[in-house]
C-alpha atoms as a PDB file:
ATOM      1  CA  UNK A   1    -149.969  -0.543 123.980  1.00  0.00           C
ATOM      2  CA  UNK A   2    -149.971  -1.758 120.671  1.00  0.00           C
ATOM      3  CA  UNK A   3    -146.654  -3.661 119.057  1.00  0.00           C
ATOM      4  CA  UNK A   4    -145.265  -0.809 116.598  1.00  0.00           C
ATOM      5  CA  UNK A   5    -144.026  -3.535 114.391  1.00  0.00           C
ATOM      6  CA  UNK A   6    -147.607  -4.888 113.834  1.00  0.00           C
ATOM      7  CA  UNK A   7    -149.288  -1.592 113.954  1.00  0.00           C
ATOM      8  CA  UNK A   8    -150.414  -2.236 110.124  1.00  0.00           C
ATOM      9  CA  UNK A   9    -152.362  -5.628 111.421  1.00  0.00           C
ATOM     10  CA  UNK A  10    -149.581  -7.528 108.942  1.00  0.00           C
ATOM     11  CA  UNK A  11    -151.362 -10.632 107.081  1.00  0.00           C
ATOM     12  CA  UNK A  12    -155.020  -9.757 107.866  1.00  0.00           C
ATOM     13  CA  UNK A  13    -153.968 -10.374 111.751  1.00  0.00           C
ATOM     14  CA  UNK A  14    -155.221  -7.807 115.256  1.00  0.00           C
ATOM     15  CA  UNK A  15    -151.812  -5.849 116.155  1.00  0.00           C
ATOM     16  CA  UNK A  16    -150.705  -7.692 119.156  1.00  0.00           C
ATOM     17  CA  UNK A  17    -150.772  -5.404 122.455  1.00  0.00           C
ATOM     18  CA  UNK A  18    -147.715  -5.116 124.629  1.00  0.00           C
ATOM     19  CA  UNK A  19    -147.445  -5.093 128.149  1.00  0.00           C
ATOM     20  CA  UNK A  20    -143.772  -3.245 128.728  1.00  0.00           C
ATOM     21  CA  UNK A  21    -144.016  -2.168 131.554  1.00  0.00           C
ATOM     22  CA  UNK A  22    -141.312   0.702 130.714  1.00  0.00           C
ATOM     23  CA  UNK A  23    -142.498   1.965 128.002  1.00  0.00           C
ATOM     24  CA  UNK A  24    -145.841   2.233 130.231  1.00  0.00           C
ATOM     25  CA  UNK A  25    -144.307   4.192 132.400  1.00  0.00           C
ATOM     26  CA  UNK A  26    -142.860   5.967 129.715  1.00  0.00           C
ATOM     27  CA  UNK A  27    -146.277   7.172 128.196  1.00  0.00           C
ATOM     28  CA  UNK A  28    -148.171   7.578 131.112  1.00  0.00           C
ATOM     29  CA  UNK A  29    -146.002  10.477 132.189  1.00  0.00           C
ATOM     30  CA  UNK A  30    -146.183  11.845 128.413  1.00  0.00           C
ATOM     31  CA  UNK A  31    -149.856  11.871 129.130  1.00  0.00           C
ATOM     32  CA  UNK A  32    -149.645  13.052 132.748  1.00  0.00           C
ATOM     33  CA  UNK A  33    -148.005  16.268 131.003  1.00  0.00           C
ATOM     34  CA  UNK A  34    -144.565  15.372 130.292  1.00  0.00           C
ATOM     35  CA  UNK A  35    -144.728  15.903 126.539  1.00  0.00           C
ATOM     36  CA  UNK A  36    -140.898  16.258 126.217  1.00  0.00           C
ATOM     37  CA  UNK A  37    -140.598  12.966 127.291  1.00  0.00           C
ATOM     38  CA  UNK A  38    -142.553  11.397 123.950  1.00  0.00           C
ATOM     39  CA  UNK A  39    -140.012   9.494 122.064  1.00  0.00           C
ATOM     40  CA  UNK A  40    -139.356  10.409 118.512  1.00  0.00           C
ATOM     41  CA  UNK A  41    -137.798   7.361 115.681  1.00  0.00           C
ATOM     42  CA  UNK A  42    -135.317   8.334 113.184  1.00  0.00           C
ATOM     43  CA  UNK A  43    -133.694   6.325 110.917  1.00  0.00           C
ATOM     44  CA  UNK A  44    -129.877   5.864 111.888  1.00  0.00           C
ATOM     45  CA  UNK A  45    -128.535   6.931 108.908  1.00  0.00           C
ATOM     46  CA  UNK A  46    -129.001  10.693 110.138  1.00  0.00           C
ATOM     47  CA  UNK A  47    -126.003  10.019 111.769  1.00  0.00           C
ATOM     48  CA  UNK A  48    -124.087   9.459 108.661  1.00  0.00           C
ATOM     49  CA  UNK A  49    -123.786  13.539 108.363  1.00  0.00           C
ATOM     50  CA  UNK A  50    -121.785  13.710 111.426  1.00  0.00           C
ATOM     51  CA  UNK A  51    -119.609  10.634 110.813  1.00  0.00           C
ATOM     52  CA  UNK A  52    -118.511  12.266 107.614  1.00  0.00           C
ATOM     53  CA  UNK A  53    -117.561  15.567 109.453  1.00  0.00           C
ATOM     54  CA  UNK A  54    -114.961  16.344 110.926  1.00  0.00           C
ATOM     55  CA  UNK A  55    -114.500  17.245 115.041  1.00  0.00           C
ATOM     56  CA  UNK A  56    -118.061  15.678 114.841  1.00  0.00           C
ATOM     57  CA  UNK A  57    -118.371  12.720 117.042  1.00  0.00           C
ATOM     58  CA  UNK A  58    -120.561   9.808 117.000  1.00  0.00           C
ATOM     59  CA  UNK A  59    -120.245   6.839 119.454  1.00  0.00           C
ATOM     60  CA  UNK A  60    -122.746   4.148 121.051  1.00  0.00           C
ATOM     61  CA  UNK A  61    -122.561   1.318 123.340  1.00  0.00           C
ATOM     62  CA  UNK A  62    -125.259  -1.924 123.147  1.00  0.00           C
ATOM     63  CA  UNK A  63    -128.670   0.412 123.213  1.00  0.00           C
ATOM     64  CA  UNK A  64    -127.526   4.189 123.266  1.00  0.00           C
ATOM     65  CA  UNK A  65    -125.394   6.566 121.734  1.00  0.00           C
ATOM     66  CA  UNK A  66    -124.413  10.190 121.183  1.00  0.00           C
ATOM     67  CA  UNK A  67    -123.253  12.712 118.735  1.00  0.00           C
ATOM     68  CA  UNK A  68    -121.292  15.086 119.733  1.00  0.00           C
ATOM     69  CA  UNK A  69    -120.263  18.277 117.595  1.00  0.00           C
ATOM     70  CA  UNK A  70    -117.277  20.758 117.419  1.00  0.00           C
ATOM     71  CA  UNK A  71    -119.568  23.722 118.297  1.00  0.00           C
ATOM     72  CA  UNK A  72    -120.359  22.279 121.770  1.00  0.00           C
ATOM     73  CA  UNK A  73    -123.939  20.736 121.254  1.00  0.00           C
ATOM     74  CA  UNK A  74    -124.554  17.002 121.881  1.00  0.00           C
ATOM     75  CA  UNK A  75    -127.859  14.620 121.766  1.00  0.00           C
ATOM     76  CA  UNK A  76    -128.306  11.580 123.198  1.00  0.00           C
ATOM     77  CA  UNK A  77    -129.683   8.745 122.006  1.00  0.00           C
ATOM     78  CA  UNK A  78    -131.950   5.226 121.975  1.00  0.00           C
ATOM     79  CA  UNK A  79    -130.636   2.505 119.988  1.00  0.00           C
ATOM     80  CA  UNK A  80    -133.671   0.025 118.695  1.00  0.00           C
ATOM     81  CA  UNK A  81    -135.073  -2.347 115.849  1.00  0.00           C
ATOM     82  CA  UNK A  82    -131.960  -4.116 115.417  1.00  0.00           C
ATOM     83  CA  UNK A  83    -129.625  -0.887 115.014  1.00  0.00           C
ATOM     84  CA  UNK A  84    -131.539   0.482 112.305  1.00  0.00           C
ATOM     85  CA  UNK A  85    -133.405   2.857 114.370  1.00  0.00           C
ATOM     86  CA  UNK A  86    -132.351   5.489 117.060  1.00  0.00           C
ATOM     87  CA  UNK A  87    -134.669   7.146 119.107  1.00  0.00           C
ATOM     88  CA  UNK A  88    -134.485  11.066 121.399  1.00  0.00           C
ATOM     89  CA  UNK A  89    -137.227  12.237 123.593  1.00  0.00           C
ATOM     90  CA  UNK A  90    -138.988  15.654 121.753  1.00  0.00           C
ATOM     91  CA  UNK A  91    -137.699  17.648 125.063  1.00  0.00           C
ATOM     92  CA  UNK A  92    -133.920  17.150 124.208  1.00  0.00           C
ATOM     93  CA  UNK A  93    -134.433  17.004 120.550  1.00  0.00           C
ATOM     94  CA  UNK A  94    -136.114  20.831 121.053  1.00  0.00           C
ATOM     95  CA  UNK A  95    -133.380  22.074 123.604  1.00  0.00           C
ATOM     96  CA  UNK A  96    -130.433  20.660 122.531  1.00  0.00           C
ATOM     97  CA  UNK A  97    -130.241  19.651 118.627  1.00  0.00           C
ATOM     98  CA  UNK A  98    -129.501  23.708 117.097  1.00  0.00           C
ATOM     99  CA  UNK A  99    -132.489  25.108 115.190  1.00  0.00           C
ATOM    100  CA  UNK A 100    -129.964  24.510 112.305  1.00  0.00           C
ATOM    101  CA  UNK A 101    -129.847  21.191 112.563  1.00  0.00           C
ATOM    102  CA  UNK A 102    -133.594  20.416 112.714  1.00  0.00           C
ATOM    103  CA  UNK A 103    -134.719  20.279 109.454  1.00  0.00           C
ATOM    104  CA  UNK A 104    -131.855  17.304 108.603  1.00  0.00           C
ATOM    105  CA  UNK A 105    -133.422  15.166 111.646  1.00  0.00           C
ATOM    106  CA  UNK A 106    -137.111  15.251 110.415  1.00  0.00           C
ATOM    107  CA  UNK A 107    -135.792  14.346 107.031  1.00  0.00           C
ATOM    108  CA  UNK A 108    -134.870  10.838 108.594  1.00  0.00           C
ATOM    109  CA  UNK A 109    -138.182  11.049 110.552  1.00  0.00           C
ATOM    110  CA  UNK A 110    -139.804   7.443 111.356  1.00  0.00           C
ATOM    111  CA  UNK A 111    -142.982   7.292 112.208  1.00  0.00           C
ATOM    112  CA  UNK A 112    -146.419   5.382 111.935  1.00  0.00           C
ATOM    113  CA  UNK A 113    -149.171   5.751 109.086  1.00  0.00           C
ATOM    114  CA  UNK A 114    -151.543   8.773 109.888  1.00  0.00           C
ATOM    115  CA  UNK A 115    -154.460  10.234 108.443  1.00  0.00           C
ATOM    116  CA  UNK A 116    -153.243  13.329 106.957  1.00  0.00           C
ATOM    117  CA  UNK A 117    -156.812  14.750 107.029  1.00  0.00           C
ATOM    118  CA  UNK A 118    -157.069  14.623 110.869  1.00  0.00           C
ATOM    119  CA  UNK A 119    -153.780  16.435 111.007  1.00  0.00           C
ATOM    120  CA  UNK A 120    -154.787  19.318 108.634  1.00  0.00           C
ATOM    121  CA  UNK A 121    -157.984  19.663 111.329  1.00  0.00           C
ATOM    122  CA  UNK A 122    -155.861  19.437 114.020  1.00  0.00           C
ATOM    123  CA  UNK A 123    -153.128  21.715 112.749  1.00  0.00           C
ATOM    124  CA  UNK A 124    -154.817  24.580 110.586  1.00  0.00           C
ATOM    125  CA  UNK A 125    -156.386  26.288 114.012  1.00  0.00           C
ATOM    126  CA  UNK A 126    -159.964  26.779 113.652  1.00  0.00           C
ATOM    127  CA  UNK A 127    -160.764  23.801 110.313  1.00  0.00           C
ATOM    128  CA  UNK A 128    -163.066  21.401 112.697  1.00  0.00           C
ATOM    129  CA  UNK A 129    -164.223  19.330 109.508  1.00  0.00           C
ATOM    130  CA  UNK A 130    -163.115  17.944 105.920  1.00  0.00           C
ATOM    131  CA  UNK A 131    -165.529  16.584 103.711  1.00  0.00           C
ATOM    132  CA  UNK A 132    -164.130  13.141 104.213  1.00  0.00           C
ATOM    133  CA  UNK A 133    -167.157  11.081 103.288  1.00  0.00           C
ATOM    134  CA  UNK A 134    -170.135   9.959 105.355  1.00  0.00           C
ATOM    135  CA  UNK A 135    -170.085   9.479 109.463  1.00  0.00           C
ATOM    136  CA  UNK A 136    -170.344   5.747 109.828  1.00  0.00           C
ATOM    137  CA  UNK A 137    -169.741   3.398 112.892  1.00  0.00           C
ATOM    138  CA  UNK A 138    -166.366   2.144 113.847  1.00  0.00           C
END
């Protein structure tokens, strides 16, 4: 696995690879089917809604936390990168967060660079190919 934080190869330098043997475990059953247990980033301050509400709830301890809200709902949550980032597996973010709420979460969305060609491919159902200049090596 590749160090997030040096995903960009910083200063000309290879992203340094990661041995964690959690997060391992983690992703290997994410790719042994278990896509609800993918992690998702967001950046804490979509908590800041709820702290500002009342009868919401938000409360933490060293690495995790939850919000908890009036209407019954509550999400649990990874605490990482020096409490600047919290983190939910996609299977409680889709079952638990209300559809109402959704749109305010992906606002505070973290995530890596991506090649927004190869998503319109892979998204728009049937596009296999984007004139995206020539086929080379890699």
């Amino acid at each position: 696995m590749v160090n997030s934080e040096d995903a960009a190869g910083q200063g000309g330098q290879e992203p340094e690879q990661v041995h964690d043997p959690q997060r391992m475990v983690l992703y290997l059953r994410v790719l042994g089917g278990d896509l609800g247990a993918a992690q998702l980033w967001f950046d804490q301050r979509v908590l800041d809604r709820y702290r500002a509400q009342p009868g919401f709830r938000v409360m933490r301890t060293n690495t995790a936390g939850r919000v908890r809200a009036p209407a019954g709902w509550s999400l649990d949550f990874g605490i990482a990168a020096d409490d600047r980032l919290i983190h939910a597996s996609a299977a409680d973010l889709a079952q638990r967060l209300p559809p109402s709420e959704r749109q305010h979460w992906l606002s505070y969305l973290a995530t890596l660079p991506l090649s927004r060609n190869f998503l319109t491919m892979r998204l728009s159902g049937g596009v296999s190919c984007i004139d995206d200049g020539e086929v080379r090596g890699f």
